[in-house]
C-alpha atoms as a PDB file:
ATOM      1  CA  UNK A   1      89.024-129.012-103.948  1.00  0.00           C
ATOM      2  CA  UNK A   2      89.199-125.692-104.711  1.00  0.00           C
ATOM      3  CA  UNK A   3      85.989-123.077-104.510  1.00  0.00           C
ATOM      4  CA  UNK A   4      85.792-119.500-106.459  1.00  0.00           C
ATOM      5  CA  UNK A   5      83.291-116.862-105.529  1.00  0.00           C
ATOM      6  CA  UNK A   6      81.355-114.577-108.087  1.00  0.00           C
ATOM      7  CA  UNK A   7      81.152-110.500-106.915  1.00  0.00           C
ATOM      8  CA  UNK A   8      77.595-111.333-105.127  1.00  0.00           C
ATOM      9  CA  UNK A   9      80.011-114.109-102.963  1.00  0.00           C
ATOM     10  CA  UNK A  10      77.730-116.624-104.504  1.00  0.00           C
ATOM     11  CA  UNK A  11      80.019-119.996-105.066  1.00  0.00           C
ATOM     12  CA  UNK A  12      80.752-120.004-109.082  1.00  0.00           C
ATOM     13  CA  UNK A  13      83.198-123.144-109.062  1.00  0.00           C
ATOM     14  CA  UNK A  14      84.389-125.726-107.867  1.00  0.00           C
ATOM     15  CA  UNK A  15      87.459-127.566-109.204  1.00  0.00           C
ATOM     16  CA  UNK A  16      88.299-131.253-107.810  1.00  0.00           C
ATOM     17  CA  UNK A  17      91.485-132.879-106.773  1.00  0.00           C
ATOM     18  CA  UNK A  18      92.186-133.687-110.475  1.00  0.00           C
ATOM     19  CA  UNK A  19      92.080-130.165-112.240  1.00  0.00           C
ATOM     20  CA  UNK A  20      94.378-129.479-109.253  1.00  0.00           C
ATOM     21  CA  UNK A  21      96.528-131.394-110.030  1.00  0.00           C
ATOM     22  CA  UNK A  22     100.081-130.171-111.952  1.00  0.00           C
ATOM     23  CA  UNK A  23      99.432-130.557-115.798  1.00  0.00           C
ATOM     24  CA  UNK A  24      95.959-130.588-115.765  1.00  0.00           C
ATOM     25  CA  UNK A  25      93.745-127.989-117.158  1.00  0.00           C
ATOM     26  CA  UNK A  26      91.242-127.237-114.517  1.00  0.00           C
ATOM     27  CA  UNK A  27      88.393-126.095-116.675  1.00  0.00           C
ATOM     28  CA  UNK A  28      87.853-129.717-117.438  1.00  0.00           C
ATOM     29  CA  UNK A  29      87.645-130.687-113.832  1.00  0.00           C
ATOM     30  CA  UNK A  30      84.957-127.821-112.628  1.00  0.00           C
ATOM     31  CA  UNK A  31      81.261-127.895-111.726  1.00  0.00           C
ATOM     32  CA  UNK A  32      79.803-124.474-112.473  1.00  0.00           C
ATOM     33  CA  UNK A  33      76.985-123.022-110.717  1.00  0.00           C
ATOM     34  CA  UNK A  34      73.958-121.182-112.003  1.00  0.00           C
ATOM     35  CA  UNK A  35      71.578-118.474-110.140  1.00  0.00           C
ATOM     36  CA  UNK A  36      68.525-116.654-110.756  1.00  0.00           C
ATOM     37  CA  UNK A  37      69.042-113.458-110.873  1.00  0.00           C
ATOM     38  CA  UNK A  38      65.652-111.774-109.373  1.00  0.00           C
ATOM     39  CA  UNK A  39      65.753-114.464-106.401  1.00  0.00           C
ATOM     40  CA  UNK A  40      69.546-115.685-106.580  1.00  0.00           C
ATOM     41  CA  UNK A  41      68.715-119.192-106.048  1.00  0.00           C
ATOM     42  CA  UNK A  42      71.166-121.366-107.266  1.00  0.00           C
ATOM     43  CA  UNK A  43      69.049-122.852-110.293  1.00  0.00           C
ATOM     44  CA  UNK A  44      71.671-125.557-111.877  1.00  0.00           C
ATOM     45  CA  UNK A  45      75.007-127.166-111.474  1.00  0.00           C
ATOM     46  CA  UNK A  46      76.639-127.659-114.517  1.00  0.00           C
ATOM     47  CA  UNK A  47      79.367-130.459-115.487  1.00  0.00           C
ATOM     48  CA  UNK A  48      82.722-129.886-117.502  1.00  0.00           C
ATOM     49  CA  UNK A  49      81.009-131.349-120.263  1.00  0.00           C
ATOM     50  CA  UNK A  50      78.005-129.118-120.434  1.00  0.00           C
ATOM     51  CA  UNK A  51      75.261-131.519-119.468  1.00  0.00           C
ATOM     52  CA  UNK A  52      73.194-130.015-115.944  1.00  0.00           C
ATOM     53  CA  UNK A  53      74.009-132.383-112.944  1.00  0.00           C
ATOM     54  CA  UNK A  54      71.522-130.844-110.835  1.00  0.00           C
ATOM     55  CA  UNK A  55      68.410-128.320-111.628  1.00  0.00           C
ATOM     56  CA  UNK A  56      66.335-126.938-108.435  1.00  0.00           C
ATOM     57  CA  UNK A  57      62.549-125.719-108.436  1.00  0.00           C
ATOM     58  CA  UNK A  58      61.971-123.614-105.977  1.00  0.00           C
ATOM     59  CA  UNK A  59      58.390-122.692-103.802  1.00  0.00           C
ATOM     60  CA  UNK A  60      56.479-119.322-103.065  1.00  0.00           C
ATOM     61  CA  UNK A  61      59.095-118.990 -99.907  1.00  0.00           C
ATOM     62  CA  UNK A  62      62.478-119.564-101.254  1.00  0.00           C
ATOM     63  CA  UNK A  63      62.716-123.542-100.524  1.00  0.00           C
ATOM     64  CA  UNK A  64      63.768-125.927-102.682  1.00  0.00           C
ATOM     65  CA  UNK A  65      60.334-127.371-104.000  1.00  0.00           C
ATOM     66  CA  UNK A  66      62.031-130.246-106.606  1.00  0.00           C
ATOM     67  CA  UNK A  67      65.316-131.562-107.762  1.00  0.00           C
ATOM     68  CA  UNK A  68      66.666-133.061-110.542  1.00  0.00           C
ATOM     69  CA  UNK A  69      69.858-135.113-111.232  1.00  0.00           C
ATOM     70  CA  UNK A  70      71.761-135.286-114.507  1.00  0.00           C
ATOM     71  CA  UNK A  71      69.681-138.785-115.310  1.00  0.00           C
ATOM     72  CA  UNK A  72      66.543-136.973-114.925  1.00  0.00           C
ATOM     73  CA  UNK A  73      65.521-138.436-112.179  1.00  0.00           C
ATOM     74  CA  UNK A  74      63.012-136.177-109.682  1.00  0.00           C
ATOM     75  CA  UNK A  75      63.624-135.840-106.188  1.00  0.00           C
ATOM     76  CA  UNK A  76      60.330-133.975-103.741  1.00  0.00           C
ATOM     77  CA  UNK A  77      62.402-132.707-100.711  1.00  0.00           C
ATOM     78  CA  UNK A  78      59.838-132.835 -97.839  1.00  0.00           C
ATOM     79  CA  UNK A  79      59.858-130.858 -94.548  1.00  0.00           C
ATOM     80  CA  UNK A  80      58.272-131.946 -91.482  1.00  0.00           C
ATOM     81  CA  UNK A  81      57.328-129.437 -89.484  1.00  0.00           C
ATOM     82  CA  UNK A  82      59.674-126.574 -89.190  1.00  0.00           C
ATOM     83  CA  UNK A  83      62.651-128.951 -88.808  1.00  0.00           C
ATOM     84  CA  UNK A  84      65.090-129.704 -91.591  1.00  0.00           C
ATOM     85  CA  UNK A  85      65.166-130.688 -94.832  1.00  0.00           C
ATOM     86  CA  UNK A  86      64.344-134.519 -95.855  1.00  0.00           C
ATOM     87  CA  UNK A  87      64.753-136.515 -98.388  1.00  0.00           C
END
């Protein structure tokens, strides 16, 4: 795996063990990472391919509030108490 950085040292990319690989064109192996730019939350994870693999909602304090895959499917992250995250 290989990770790249935008200038705000926000992760941008990441390429897997195939676009790694010799002969292979690693554009069509990365995930590319989306942020807002008033907050910078990251906001969506994009496939090679275009479609979004992951999309976060976020609350009034910076947490992520909902999730969604690439099938659509909704995901409530709860927290219980001050502890950590749970799905």
């Amino acid at each position: 795996m290989t990770y790249a950085y935008d200038a705000q040292a926000r992760l941008a990319t990441v390429t897997d063990k195939m676009g790694n690989a010799a002969g292979q064109n690693p554009l069509r192996q990365q995930l590319h990472d989306a942020y807002d730019g008033a907050t910078r939350h990251q906001t969506t994870i994009t496939a090679p391919d275009g479609r979004v693999r992951v999309a976060n909602t976020y609350d009034s304090q910076g947490r992520v509030y909902q999730q969604r895959d690439g099938l659509n499917r909704l995901t409530n992250p709860s927290r219980h108490g001050m502890g950590p995250l749970a799905v």
